[in-house]
C-alpha atoms as a PDB file:
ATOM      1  CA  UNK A   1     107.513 143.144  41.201  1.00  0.00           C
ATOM      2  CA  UNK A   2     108.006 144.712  37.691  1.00  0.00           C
ATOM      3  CA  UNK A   3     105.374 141.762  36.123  1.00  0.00           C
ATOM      4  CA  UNK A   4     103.076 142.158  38.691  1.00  0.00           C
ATOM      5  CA  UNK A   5     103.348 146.164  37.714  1.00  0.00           C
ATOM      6  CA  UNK A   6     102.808 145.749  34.257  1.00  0.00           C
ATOM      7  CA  UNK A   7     100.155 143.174  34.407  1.00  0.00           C
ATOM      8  CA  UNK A   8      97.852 145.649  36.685  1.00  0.00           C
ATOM      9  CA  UNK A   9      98.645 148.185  34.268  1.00  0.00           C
ATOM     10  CA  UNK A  10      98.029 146.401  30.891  1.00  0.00           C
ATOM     11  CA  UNK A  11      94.920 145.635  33.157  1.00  0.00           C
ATOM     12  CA  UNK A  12      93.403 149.393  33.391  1.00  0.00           C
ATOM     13  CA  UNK A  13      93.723 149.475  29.191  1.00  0.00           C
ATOM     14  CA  UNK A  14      91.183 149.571  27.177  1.00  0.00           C
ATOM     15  CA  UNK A  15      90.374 146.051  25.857  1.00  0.00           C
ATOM     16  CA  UNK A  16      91.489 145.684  22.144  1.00  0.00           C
ATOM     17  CA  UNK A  17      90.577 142.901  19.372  1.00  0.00           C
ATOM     18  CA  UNK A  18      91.478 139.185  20.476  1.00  0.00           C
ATOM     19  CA  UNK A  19      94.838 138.105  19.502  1.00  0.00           C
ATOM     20  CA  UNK A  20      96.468 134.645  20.329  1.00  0.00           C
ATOM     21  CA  UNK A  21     100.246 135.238  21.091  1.00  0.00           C
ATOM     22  CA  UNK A  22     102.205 132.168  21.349  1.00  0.00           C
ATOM     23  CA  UNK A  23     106.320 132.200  22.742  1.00  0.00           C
ATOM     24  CA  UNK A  24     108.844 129.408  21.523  1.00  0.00           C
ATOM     25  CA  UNK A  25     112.426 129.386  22.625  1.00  0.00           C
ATOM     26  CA  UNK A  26     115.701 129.390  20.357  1.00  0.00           C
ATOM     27  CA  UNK A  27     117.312 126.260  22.926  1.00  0.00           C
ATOM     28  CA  UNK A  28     115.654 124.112  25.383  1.00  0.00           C
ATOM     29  CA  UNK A  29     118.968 123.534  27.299  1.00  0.00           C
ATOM     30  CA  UNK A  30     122.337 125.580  28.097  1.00  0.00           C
ATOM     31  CA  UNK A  31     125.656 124.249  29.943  1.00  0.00           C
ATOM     32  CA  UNK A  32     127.255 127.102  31.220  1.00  0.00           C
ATOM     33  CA  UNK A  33     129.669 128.383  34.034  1.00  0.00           C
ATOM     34  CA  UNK A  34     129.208 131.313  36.965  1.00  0.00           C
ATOM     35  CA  UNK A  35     130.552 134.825  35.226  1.00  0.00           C
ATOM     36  CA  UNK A  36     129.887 133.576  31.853  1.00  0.00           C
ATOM     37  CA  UNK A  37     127.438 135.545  29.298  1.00  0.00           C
ATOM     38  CA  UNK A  38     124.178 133.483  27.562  1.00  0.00           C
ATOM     39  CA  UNK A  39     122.138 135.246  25.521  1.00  0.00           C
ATOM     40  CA  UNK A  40     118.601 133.578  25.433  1.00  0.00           C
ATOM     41  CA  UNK A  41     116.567 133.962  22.238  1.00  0.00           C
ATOM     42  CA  UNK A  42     112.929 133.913  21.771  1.00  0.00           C
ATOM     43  CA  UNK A  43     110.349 134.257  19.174  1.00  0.00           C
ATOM     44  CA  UNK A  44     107.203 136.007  19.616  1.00  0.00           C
ATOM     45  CA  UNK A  45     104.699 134.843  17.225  1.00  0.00           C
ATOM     46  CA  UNK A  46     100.857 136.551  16.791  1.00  0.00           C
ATOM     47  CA  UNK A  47      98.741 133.144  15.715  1.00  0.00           C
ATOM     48  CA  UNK A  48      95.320 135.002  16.012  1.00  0.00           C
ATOM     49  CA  UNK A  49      93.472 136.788  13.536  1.00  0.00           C
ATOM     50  CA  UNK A  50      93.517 140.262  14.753  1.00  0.00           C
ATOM     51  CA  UNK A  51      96.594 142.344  15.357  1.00  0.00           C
ATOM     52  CA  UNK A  52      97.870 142.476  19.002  1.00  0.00           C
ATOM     53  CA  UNK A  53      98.513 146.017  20.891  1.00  0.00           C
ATOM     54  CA  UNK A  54     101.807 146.735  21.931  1.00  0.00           C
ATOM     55  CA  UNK A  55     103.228 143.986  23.908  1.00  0.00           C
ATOM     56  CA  UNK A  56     105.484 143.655  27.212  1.00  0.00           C
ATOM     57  CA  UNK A  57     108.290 140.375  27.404  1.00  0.00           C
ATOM     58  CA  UNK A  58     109.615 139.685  30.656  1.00  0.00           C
ATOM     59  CA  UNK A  59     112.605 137.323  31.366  1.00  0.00           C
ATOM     60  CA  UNK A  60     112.325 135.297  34.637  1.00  0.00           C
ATOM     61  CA  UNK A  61     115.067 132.718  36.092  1.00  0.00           C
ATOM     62  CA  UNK A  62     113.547 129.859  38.320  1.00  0.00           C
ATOM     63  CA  UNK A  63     115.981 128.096  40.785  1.00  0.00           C
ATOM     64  CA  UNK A  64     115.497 124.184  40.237  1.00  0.00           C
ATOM     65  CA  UNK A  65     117.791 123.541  43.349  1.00  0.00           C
ATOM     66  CA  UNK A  66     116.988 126.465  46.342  1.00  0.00           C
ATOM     67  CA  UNK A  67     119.611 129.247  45.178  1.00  0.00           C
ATOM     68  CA  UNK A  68     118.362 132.374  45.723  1.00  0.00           C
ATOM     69  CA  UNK A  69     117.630 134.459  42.162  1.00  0.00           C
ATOM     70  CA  UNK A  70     118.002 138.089  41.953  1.00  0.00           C
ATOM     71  CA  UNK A  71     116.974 138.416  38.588  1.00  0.00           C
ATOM     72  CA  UNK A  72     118.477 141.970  38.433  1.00  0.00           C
ATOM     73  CA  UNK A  73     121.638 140.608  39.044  1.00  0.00           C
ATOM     74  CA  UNK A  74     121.278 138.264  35.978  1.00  0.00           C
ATOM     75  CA  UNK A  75     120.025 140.817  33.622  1.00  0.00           C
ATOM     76  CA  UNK A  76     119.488 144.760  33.770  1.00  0.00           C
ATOM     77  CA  UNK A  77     116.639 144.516  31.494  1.00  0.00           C
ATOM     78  CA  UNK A  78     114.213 141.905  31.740  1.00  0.00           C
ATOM     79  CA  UNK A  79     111.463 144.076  30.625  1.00  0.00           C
ATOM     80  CA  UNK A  80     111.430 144.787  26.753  1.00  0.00           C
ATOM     81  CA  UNK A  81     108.673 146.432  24.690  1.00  0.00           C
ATOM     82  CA  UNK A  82     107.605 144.684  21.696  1.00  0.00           C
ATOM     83  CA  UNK A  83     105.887 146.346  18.769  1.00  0.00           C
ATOM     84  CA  UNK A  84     102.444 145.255  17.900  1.00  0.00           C
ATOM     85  CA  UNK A  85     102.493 142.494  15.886  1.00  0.00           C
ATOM     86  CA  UNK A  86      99.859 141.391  12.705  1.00  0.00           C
ATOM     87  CA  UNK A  87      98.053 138.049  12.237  1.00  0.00           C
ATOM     88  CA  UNK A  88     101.070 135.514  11.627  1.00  0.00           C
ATOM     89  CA  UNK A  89     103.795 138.176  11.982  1.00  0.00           C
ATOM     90  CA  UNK A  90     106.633 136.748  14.739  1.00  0.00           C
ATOM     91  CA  UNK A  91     109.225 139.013  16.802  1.00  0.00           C
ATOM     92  CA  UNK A  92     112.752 138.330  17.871  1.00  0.00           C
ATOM     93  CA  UNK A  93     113.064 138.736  21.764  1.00  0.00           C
ATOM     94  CA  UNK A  94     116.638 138.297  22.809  1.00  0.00           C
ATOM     95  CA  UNK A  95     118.071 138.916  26.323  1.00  0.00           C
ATOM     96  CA  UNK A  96     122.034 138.835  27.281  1.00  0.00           C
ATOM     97  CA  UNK A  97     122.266 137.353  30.832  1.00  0.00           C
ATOM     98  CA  UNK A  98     124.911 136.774  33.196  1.00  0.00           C
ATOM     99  CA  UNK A  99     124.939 133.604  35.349  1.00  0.00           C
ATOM    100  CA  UNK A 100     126.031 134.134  38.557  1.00  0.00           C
ATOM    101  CA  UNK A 101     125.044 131.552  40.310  1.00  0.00           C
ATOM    102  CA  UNK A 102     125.623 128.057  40.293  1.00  0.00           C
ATOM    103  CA  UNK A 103     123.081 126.080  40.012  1.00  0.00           C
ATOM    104  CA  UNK A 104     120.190 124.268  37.800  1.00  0.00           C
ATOM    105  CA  UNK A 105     117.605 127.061  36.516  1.00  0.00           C
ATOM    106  CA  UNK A 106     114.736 127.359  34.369  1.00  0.00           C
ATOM    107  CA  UNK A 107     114.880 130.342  32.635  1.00  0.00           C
ATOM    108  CA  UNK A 108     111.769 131.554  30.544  1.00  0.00           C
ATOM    109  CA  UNK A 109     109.562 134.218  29.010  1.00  0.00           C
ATOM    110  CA  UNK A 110     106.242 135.645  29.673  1.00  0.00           C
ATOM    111  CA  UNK A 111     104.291 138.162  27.331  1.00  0.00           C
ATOM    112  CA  UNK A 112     101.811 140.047  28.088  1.00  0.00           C
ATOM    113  CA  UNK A 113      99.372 140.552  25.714  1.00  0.00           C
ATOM    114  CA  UNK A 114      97.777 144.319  25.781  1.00  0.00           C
ATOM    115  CA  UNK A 115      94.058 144.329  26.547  1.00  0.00           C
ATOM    116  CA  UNK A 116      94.106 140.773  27.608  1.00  0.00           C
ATOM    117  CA  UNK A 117      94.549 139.113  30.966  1.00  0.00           C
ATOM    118  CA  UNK A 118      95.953 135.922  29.039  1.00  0.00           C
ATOM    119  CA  UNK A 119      99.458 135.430  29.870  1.00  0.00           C
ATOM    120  CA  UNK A 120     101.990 133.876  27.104  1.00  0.00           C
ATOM    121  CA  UNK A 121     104.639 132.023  28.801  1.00  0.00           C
ATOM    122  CA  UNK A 122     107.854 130.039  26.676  1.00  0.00           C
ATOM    123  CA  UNK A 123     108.559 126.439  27.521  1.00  0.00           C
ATOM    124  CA  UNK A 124     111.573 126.863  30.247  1.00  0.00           C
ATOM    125  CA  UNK A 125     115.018 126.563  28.982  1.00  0.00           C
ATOM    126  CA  UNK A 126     117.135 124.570  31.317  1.00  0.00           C
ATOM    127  CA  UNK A 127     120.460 125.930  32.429  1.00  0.00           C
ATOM    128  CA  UNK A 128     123.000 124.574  34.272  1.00  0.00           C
ATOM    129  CA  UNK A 129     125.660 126.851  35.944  1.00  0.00           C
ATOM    130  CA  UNK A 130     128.684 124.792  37.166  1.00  0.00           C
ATOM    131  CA  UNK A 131     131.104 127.142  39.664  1.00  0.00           C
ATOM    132  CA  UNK A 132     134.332 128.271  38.684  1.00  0.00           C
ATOM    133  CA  UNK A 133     137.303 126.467  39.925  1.00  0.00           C
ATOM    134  CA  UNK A 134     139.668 128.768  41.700  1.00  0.00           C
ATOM    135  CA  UNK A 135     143.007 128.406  41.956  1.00  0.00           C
ATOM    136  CA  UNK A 136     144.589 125.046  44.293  1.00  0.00           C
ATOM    137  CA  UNK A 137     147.147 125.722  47.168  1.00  0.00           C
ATOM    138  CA  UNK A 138     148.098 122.429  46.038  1.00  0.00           C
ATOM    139  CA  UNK A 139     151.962 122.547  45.577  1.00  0.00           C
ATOM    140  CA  UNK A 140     152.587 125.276  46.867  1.00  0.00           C
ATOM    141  CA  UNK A 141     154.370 124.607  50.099  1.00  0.00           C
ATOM    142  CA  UNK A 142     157.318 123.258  48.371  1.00  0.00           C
ATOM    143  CA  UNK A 143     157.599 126.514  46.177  1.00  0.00           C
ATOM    144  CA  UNK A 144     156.820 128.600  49.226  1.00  0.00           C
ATOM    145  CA  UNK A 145     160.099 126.618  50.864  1.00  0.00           C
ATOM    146  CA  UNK A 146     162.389 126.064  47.643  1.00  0.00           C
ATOM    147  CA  UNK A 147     162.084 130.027  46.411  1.00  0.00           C
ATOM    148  CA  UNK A 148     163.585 131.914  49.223  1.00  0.00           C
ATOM    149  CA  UNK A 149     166.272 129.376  49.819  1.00  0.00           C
ATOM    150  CA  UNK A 150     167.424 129.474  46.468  1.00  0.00           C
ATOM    151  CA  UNK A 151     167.178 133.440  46.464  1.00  0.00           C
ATOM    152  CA  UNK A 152     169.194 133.060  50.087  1.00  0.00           C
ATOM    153  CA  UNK A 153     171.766 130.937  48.499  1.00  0.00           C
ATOM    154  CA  UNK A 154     172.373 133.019  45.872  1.00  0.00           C
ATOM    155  CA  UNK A 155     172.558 136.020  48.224  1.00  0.00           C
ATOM    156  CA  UNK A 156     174.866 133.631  50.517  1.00  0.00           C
ATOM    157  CA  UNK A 157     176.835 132.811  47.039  1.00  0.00           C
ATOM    158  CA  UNK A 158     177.206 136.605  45.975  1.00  0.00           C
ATOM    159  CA  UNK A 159     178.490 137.652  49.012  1.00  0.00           C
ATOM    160  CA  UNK A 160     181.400 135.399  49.561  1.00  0.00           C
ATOM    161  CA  UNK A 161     182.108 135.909  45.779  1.00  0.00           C
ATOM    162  CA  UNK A 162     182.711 139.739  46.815  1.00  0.00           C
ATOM    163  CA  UNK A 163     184.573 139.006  50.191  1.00  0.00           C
ATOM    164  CA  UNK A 164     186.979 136.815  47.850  1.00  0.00           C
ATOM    165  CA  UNK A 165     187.949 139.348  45.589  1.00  0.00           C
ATOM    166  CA  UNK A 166     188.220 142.289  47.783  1.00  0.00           C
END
């Protein structure tokens, strides 16, 4: 909802000189696990020959695998302003996301350019998000059994220890 916001408003600005922006990616693949922290990296580079406007990068996360994304639970900022940007000059674009799901994503960025209805989108980086293991109830009976008859035999043990010497 936010892109589609921004993109009808970068549509009602004036129209500014033509500038080619162009979006690479730090990684083009991250192993990670639900809860954990990533902190995806891009570079925004201005290839034309005019200076861009102020420009808007938005982080999106595309399940590969039917989990349902709320981006906003990923990231609390996946809109960031960047500065506008001379012929050859590049930006550094980072965003610290949380996976939490599990899963196979794409995650990626789009700029958008100000004055232009060209998009800029990064090639995807693929994440995987493998769930946490929680803890087994795997031997646990025989703990559950062994701990209060030791604690009872020692009670048992304590008592006739007392009754002896009184």
């Amino acid at each position: 909802m936010r892109l589609l916001i921004a993109a009808l408003l970068l549509a009602l600005l004036p129209a500014t000189a033509s500038a080619t922006v162009e979006v690479a990616v730090a990684e083009t693949r991250i192993d990670s696990t639900v809860g954990a922290y990533l902190n995806i990296r891009t570079t925004v580079t201005n290839t034309g020959a005019e200076p861009t406007g102020k420009l808007i990068a938005h982080l999106n996360v595309a399940s590969l695998n039917d989990v349902y994304v709320d981006l906003e639970d990923w990231t609390a900022a996946p809109t960031q302003s960047v500065e506008p940007l001379a012929p050859g000059e590049s930006a550094q674009v980072s965003w610290d996301v949380q996976a939490v799901n599990a899963g196979v994503f794409n995650v990626y960025a789009v700029v958008l350019p100000n004055g232009s209805s060209a998009l800029a989108v990064s090639p995807p980086i693929h994440v995987e998000v493998a769930g946490r293991r929680i803890l087994s109830a795997g031997g646990a009976l025989p703990i559950a059994l062994i701990v209060p008859l030791l604690l009872g035999l020692a009670v048992y043990a304590v008592r006739r220890r007392l009754r002896a010497t009184a």
